[in-house]
Protein backbone atom coordinates (compact mmCIF):
# COMPACT_ATOMS: atom_id res chain seq x y z
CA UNK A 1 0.00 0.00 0.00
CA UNK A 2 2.81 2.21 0.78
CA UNK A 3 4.59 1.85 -2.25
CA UNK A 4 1.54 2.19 -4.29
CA UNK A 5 0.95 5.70 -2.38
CA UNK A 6 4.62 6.84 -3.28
CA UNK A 7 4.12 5.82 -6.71
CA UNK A 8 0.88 7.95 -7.20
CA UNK A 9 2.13 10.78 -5.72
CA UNK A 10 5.62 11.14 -7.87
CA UNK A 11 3.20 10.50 -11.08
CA UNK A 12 1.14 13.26 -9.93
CA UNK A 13 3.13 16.05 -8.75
CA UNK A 14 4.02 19.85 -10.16
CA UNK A 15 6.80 21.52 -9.28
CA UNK A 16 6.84 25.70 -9.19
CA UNK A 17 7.23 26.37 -12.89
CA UNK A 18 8.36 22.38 -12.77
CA UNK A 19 6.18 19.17 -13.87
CA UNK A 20 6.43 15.95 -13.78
CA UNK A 21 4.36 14.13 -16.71
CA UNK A 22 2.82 11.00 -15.84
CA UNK A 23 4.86 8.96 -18.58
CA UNK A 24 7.84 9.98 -16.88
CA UNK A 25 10.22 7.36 -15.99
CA UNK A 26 13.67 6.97 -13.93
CA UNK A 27 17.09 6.43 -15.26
CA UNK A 28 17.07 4.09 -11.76
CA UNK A 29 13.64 2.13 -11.57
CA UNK A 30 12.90 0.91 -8.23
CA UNK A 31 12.96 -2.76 -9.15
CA UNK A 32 11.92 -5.10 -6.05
CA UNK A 33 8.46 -2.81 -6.43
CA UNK A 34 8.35 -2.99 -10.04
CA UNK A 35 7.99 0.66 -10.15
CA UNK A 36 9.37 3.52 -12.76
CA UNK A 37 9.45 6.51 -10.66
CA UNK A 38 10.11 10.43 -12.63
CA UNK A 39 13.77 11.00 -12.11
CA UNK A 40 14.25 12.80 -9.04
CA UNK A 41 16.78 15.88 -10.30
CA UNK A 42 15.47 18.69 -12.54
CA UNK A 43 17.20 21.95 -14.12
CA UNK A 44 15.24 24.00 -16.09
CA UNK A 45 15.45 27.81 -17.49
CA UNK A 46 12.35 29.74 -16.91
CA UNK A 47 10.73 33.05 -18.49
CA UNK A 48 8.49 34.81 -15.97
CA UNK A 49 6.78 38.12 -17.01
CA UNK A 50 4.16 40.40 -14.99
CA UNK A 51 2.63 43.73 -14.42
CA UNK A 52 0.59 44.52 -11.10
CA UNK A 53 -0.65 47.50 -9.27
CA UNK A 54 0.95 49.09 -5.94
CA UNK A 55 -0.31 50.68 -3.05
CA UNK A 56 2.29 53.19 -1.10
CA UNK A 57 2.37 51.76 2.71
CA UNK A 58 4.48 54.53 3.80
CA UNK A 59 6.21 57.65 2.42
CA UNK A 60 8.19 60.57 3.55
CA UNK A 61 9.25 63.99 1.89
CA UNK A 62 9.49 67.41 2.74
CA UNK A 63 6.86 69.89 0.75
CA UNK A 64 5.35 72.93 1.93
CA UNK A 65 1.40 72.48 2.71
CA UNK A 66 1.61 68.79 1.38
CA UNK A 67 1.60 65.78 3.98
CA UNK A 68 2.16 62.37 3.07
CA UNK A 69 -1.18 60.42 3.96
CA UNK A 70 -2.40 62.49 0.63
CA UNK A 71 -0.57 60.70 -1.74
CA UNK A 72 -1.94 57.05 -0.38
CA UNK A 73 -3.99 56.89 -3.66
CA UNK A 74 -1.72 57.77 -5.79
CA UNK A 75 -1.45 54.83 -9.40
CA UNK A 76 1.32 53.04 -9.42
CA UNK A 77 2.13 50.59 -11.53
CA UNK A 78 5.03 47.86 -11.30
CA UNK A 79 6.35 45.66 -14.65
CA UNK A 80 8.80 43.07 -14.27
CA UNK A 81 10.26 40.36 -15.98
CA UNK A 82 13.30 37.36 -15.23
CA UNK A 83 14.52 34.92 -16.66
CA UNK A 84 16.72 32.30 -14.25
CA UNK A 85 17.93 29.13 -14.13
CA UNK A 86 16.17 26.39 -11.39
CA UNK A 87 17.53 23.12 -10.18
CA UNK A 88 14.91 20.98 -7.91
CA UNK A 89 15.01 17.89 -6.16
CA UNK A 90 12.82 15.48 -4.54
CA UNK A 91 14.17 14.74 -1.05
CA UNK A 92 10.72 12.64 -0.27
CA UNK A 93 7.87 11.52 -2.50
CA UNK A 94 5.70 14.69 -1.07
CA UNK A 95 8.51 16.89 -0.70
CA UNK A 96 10.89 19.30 -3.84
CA UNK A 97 13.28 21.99 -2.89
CA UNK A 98 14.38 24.19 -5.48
CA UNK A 99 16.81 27.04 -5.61
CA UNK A 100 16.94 29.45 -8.64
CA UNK A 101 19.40 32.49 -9.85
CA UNK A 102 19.21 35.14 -12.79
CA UNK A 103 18.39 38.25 -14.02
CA UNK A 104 15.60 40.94 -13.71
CA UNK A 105 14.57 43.65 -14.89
CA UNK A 106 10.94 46.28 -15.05
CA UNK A 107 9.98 49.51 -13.59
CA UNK A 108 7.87 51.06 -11.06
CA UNK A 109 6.22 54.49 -11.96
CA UNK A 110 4.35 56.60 -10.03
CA UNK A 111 1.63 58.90 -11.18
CA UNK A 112 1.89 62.07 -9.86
CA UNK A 113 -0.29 63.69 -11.94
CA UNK A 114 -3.59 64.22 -10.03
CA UNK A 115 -2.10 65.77 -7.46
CA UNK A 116 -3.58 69.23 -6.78
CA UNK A 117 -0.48 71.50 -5.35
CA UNK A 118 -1.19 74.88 -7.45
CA UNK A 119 1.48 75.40 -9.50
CA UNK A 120 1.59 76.52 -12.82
CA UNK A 121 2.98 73.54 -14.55
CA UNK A 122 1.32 69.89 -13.48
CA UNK A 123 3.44 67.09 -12.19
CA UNK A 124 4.42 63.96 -14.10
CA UNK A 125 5.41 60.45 -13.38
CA UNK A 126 8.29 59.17 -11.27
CA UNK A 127 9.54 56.44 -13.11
CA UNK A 128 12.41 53.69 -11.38
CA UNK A 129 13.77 51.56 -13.71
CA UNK A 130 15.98 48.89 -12.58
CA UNK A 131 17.71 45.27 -13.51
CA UNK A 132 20.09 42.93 -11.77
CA UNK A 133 19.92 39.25 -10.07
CA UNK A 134 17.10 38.08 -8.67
CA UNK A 135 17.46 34.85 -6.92
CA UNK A 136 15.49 32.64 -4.14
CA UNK A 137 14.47 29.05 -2.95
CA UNK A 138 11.78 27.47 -1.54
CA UNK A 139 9.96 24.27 -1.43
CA UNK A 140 7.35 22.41 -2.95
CA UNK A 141 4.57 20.18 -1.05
CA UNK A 142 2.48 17.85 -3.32
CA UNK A 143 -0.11 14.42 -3.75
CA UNK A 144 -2.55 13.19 -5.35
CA UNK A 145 -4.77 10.36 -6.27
CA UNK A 146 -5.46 8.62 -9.63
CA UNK A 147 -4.90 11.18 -12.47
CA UNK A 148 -5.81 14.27 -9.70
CA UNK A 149 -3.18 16.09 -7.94
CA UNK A 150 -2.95 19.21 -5.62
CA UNK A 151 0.27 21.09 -4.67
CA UNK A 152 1.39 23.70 -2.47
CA UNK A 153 4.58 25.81 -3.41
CA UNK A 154 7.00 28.61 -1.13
CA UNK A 155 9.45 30.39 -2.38
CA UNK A 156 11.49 33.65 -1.06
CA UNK A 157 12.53 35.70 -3.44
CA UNK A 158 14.99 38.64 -3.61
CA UNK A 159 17.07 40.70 -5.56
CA UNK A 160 20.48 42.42 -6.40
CA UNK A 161 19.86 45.40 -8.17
CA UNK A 162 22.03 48.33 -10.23
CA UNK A 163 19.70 50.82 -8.82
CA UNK A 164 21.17 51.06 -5.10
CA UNK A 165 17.94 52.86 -4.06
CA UNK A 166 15.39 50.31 -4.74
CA UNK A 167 15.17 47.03 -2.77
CA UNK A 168 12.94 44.21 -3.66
CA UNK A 169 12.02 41.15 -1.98
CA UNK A 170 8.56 39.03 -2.10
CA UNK A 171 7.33 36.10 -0.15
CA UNK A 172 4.90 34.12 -2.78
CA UNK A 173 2.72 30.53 -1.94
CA UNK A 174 1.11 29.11 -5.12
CA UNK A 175 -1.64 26.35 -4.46
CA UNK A 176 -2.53 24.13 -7.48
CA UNK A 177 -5.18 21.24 -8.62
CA UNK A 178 -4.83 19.69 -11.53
CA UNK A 179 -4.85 16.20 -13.50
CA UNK A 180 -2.82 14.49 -15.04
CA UNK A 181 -2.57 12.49 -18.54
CA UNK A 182 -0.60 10.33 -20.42
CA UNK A 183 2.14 12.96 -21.46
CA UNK A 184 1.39 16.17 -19.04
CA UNK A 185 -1.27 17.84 -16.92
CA UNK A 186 -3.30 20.56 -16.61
CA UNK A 187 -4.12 22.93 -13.40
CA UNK A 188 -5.99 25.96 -12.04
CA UNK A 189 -4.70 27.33 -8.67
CA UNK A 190 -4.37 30.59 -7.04
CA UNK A 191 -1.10 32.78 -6.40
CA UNK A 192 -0.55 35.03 -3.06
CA UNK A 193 2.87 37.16 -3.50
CA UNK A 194 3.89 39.61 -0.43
CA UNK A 195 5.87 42.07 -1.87
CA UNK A 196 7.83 44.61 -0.86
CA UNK A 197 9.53 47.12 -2.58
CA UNK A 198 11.51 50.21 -1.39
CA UNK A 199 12.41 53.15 -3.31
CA UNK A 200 14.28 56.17 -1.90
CA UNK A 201 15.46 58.99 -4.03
CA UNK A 202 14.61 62.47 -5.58
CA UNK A 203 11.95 64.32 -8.26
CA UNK A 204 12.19 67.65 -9.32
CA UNK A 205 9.07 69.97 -9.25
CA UNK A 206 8.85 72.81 -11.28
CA UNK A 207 9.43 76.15 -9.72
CA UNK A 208 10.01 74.32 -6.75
CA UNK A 209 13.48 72.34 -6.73
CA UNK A 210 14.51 68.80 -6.00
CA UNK A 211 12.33 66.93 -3.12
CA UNK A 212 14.35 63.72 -1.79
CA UNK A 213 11.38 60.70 -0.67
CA UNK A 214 11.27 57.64 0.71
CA UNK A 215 8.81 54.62 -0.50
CA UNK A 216 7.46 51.55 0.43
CA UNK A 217 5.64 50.05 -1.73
CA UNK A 218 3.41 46.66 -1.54
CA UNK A 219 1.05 44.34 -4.00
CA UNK A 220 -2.45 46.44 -3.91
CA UNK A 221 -3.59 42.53 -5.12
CA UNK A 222 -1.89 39.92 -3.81
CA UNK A 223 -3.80 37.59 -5.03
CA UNK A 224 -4.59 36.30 -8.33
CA UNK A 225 -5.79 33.09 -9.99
CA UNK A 226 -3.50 31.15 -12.56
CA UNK A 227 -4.17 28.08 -15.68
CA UNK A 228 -1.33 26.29 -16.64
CA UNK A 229 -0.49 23.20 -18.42
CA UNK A 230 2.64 21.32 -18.85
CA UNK A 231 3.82 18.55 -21.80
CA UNK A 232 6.39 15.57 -21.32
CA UNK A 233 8.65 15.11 -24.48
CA UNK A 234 10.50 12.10 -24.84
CA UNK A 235 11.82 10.77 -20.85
CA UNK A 236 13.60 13.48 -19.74
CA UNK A 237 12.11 17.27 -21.07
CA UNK A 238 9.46 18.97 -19.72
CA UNK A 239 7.80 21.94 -20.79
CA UNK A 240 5.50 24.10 -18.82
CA UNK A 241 3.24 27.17 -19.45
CA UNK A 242 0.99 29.25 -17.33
CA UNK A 243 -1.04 32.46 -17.08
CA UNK A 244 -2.25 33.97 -14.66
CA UNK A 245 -5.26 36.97 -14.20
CA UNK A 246 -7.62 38.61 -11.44
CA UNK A 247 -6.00 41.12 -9.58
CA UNK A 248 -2.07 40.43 -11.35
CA UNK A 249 -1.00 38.96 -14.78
CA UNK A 250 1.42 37.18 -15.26
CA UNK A 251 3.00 34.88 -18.15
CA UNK A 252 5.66 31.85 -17.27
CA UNK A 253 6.82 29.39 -19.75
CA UNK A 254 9.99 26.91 -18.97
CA UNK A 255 11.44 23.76 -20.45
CA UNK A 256 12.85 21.59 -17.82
CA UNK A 257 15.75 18.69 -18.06
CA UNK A 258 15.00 15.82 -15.44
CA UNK A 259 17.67 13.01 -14.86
């Protein structure tokens, strides 16, 4: 019964921007229980693209007749995109850890636009763009039964950046059902990401000079819903793809090597 258990769950589990098709098989079979269990050790490259709103938790600057708490509902908007190289493993049937480093890059801008401050000439948008490393690790919890499987992913994320005054770093937990078919799988799920971003630095207002702020920024949606799908090709490569709307979008697509 045991071994029957292990072998659904390895035939039925999804990594974080990782799968593992049902037709997998291992390079070392598990012979005395006449099982083929997916190879254990995965590297893949992944693409990961998307655009979300902001909310400012906190700010500080220095302006005549203007206090802070008026800018709380001010749009921002935040793009970003990676691309990074992941290696996983399976330390237990249930049980992946995965680390991943690369590169990012995107922009936060800041419309300051509807403020009303009376001068002359109205304000424009703050725009920080940045790129660096972004890199993380985190683990993945998963099992199923039959062709169904469900799977519950955490990962930390943070970043190295060329802009000294912005610092990223976001806490994200992905939960995913799905089944599984011959060659691949398909799943819905739902994506919570605590972000937080802080920018310090300085605009210049017309008439007015240079004004040096402080902000921190977080997800004005952390969550959103995702669809995704992955395809086994051949024993070893696996490719994934997934969207995700409601709050965020977002686009991932990865080909994996398992051995």
């Amino acid at each position: 019964m045991l071994r029957s258990m292990v072998k659904i769950m390895l035939l039925t589990t999804l990594t974080a921007g990782l799968s593992l098709p049902a037709g997998a098989q291992s390079a070392a079979p598990d012979d005395n229980a006449g099982l083929n269990l997916p190879p254990r050790l995965g590297i893949s490259v992944v693409y990961y693209n998307q655009d979300q709103k902001y909310d400012i938790s906190s700010l500080s600057f220095e302006f005549p007749g203007i206090e802070p708490s008026e800018v709380n509902g001010l749009d921002v908007d935040n793009s970003t995109q990676t691309v990074h190289a992941q290696i996983d493993y399976w330390v237990l049937p249930f049980l992946d850890i995965f680390g991943f480093l690369g590169t990012i890059d995107g922009y936060t801008d800041v419309n300051l636009s509807t403020l009303e401050l009376g001068l002359p000439i109205p304000l424009d948008h703050v725009k920080i763009n940045y790129d660096g490393t972004v890199y993380g690790l985190g683990f993945t919890l998963a099992g199923g039964w039959d062709r169904y499987f469900s799977s519950l992913t955490y990962e930390y994320t943070s970043t190295d950046l060329d802009v000294s005054t912005t610092d990223i770093k976001a806490w994200v937990t992905t939960l995913k059902l799905g089944l599984t078919f011959e060659k691949g799988a398909v799943w819905v799920g739902t994506m919570y990401q605590s972000v937080d971003e802080t920018d310090t630095g300085v605009f210049t207002i017309p008439y007015v000079g240079e004004i040096p702020f402080e902000a921190r920024l977080e997800a004005r949606n952390p969550w959103n819903a995702l669809l995704g799908a992955s395809l086994g090709m051949g024993t070893h490569w696996v490719g994934t793809v997934e969207i995700g709307a409601i709050g965020r979008t977002h686009i991932l697509a990865s080909l994996a090597y398992r051995f």
